[in-house]
C-alpha atoms as a PDB file:
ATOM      1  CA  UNK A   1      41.368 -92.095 178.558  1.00  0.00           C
ATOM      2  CA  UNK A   2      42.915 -89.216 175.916  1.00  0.00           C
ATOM      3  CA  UNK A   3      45.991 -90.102 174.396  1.00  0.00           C
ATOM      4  CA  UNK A   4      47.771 -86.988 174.012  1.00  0.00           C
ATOM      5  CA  UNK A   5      50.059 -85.898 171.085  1.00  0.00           C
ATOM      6  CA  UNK A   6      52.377 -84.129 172.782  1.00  0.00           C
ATOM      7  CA  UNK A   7      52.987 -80.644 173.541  1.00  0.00           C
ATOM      8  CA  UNK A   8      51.243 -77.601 170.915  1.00  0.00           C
ATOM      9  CA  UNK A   9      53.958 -75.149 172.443  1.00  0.00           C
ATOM     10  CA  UNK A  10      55.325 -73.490 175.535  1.00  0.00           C
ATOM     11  CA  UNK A  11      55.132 -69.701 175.646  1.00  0.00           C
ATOM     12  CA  UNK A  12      57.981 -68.369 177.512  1.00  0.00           C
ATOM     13  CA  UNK A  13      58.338 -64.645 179.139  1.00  0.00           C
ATOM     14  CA  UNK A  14      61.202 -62.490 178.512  1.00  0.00           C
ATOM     15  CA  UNK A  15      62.491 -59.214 180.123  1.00  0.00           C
ATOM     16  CA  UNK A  16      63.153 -57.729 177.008  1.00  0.00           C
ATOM     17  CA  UNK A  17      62.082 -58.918 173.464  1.00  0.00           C
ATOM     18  CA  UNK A  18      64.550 -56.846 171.367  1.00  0.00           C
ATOM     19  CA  UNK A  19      67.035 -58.373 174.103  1.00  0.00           C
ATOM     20  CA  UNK A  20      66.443 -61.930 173.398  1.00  0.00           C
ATOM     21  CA  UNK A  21      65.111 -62.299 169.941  1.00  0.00           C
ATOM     22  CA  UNK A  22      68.308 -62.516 168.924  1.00  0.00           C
ATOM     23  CA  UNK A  23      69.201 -65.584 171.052  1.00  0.00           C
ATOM     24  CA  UNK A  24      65.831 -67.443 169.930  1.00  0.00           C
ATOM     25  CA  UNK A  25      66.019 -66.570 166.126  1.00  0.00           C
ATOM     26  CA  UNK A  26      69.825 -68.282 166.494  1.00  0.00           C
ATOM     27  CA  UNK A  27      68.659 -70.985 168.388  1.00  0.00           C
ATOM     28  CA  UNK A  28      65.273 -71.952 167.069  1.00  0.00           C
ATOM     29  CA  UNK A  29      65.568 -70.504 163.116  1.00  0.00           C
ATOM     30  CA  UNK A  30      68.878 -70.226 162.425  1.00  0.00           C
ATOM     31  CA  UNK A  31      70.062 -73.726 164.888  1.00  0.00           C
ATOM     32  CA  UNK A  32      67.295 -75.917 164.867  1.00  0.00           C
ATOM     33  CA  UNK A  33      65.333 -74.855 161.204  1.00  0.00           C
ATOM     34  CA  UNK A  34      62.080 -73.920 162.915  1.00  0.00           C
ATOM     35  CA  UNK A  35      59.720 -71.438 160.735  1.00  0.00           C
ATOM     36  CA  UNK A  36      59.238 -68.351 161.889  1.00  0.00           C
ATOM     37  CA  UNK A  37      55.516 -68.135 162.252  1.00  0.00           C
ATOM     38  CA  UNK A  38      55.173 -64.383 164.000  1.00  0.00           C
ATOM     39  CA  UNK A  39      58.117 -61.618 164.315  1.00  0.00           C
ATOM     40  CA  UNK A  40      56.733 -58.512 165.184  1.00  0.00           C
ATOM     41  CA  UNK A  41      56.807 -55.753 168.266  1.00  0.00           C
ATOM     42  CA  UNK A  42      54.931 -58.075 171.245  1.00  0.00           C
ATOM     43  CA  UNK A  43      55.783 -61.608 169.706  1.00  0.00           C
ATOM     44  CA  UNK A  44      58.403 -64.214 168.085  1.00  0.00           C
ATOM     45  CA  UNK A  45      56.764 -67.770 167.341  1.00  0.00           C
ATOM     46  CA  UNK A  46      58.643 -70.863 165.976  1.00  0.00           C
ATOM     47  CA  UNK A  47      57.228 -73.724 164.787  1.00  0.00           C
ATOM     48  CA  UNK A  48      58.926 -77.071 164.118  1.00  0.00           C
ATOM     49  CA  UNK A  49      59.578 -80.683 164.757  1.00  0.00           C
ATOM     50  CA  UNK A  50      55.935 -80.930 165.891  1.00  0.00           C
ATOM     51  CA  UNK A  51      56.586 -78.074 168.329  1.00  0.00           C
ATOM     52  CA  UNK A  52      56.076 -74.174 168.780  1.00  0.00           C
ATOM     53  CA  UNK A  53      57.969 -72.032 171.168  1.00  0.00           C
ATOM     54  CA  UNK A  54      56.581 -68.528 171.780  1.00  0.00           C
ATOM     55  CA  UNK A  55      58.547 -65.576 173.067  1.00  0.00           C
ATOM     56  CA  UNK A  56      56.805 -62.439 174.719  1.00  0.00           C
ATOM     57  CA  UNK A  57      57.753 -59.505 176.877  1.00  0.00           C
ATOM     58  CA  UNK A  58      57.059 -59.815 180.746  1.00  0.00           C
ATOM     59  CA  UNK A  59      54.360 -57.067 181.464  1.00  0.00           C
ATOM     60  CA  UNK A  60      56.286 -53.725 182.683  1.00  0.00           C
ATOM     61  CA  UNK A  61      55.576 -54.077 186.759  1.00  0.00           C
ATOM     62  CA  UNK A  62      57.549 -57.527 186.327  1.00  0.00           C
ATOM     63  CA  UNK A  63      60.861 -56.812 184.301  1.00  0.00           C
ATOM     64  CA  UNK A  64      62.964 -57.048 187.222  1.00  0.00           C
ATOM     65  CA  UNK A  65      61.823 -60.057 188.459  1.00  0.00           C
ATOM     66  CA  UNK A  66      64.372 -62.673 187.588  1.00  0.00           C
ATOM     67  CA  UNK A  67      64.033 -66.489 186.793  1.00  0.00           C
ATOM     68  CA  UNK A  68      63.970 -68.885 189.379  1.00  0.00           C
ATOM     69  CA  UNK A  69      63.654 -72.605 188.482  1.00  0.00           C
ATOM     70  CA  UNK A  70      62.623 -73.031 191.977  1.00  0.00           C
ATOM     71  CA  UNK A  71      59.713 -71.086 191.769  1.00  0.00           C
ATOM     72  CA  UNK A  72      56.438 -72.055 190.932  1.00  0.00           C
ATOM     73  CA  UNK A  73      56.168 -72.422 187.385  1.00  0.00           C
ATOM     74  CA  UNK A  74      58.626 -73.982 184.860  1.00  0.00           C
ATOM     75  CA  UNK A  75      61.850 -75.537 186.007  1.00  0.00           C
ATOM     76  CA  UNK A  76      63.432 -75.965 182.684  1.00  0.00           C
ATOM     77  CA  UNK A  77      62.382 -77.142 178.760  1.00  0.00           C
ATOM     78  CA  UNK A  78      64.003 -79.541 177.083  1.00  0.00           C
ATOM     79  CA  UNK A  79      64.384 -80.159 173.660  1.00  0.00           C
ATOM     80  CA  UNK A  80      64.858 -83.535 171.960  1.00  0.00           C
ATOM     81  CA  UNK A  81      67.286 -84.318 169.477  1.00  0.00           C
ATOM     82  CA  UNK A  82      67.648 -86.866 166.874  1.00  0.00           C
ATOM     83  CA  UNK A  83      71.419 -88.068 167.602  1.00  0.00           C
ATOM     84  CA  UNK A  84      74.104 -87.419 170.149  1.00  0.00           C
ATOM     85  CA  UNK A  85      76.078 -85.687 167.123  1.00  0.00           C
ATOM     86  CA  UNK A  86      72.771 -83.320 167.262  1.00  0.00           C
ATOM     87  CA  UNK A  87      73.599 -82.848 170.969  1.00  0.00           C
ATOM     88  CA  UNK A  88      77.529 -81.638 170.346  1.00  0.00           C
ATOM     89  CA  UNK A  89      76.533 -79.406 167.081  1.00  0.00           C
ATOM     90  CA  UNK A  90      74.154 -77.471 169.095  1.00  0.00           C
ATOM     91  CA  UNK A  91      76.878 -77.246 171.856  1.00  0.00           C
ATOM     92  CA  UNK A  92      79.643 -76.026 169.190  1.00  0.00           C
ATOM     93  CA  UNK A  93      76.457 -73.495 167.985  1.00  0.00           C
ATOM     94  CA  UNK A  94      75.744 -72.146 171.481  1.00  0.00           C
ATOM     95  CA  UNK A  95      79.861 -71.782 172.609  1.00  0.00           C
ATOM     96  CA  UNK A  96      79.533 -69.509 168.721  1.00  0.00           C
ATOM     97  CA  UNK A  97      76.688 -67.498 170.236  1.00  0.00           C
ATOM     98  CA  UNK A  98      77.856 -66.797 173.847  1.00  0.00           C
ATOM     99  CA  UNK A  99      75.123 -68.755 175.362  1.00  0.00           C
ATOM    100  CA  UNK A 100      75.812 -69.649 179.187  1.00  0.00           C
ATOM    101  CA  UNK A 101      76.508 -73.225 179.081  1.00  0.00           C
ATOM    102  CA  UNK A 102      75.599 -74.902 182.650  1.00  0.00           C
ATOM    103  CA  UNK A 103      76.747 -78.514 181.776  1.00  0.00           C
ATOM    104  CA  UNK A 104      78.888 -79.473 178.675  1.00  0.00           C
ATOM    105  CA  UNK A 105      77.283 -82.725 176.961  1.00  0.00           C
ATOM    106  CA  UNK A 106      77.617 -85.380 178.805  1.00  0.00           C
ATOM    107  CA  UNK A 107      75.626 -88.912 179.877  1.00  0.00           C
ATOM    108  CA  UNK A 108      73.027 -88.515 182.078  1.00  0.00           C
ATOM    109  CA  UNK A 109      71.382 -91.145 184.265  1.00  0.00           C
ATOM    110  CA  UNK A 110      67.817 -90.222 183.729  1.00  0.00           C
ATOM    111  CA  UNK A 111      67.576 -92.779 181.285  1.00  0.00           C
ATOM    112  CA  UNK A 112      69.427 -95.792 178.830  1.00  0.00           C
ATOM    113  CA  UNK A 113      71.554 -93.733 176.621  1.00  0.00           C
ATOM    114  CA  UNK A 114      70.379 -90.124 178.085  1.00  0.00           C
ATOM    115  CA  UNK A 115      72.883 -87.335 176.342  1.00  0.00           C
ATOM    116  CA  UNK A 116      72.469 -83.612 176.570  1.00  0.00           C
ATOM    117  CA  UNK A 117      73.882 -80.008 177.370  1.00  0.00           C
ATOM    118  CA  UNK A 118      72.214 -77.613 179.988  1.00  0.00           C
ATOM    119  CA  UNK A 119      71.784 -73.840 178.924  1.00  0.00           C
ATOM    120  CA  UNK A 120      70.576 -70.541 179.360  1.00  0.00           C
ATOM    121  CA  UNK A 121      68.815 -67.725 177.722  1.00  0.00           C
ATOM    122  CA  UNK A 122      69.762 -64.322 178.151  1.00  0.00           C
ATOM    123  CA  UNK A 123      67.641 -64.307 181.132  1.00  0.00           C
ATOM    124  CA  UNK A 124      69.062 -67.062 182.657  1.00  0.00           C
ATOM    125  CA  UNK A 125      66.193 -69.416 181.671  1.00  0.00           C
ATOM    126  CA  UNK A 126      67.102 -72.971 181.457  1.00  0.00           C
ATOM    127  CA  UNK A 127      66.902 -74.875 178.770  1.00  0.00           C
ATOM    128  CA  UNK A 128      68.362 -78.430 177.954  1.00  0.00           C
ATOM    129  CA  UNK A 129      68.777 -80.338 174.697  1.00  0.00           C
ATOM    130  CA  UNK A 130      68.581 -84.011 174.921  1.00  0.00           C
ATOM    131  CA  UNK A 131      68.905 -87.312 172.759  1.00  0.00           C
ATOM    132  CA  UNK A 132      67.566 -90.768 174.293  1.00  0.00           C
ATOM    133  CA  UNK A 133      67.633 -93.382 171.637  1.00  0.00           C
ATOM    134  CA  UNK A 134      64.736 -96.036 171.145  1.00  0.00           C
ATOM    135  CA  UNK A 135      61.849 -95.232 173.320  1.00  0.00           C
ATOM    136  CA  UNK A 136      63.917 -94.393 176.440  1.00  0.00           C
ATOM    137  CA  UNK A 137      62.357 -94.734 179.606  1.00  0.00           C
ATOM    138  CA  UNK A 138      58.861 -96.083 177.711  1.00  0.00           C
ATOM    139  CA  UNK A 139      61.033 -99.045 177.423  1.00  0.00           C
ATOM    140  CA  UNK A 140      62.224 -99.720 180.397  1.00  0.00           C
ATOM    141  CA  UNK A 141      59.930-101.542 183.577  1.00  0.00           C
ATOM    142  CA  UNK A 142      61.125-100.506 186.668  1.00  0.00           C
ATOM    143  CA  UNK A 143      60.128-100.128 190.477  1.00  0.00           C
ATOM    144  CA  UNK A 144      62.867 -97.161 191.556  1.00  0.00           C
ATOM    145  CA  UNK A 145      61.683 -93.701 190.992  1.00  0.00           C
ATOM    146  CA  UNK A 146      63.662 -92.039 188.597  1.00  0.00           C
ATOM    147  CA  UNK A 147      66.145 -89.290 189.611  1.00  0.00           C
ATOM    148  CA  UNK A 148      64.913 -85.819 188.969  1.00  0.00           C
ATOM    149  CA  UNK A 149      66.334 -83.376 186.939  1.00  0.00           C
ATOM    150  CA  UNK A 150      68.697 -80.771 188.332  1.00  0.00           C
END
């Protein structure tokens, strides 16, 4: 058996670069203190909190496609905070950018103690923030399946 260590990064696709470079650099740099790695024409690349998140430019044929979290392919990411006052800065910091906020913070039931705000990126990506404290779900033993994420 491999015991992972975690994700390396996620590489997300974007209609337009110049479009939403702005919403990543606030959200990743400026919000959450990732280094910029790469910032040029085809590419912005954070790196932080053992975690890189890659932003590129869908290919020209597929610019008006829009995201669907129903589709094939990713549903949402989720970032994971350090506190619940984490969770309410970064909604104060998103209301200051404009971001389309699909749920305010609130308590989830997905596990003890679950906290976060829903999101979007300019393309209507979703994105969530979380904070679970302790070890979450590792901690707890139980024989109900877990309600999945909207």
């Amino acid at each position: 058996m491999i015991d992972i260590n975690g994700i390396a990064h996620v590489q997300l696709t974007v209609k337009s670069l110049d479009r939403s470079r702005p919403f990543y650099r606030a959200l990743l740099h400026d919000t959450f203190g990732m280094t910029i790695q790469y910032d040029d024409e085809s590419t912005f690349y954070c790196i932080g909190g053992r975690t890189g998140v890659l932003i590129r430019e869908a290919a020209a044929e597929h610019r008006d496609t829009g995201f669907d979290q129903w589709r094939v392919g990713l549903h949402h990411m989720c970032f994971r905070l350090r506190s619940r006052e984490d969770v309410d800065t970064l909604h104060a910091a998103l209301v200051d950018m404009g971001a389309r906020i699909v749920t305010a913070p609130y308590d989830g039931p997905w596990a003890p103690g679950y906290y976060s705000v829903l999101f979007e990126d300019p393309d209507g990506i979703r994105l969530e923030a979380n904070f679970v404290p302790g070890a979450g779900n590792l901690a707890v033993i139980t024989d109900k399946p877990l309600v999945p994420p909207r």
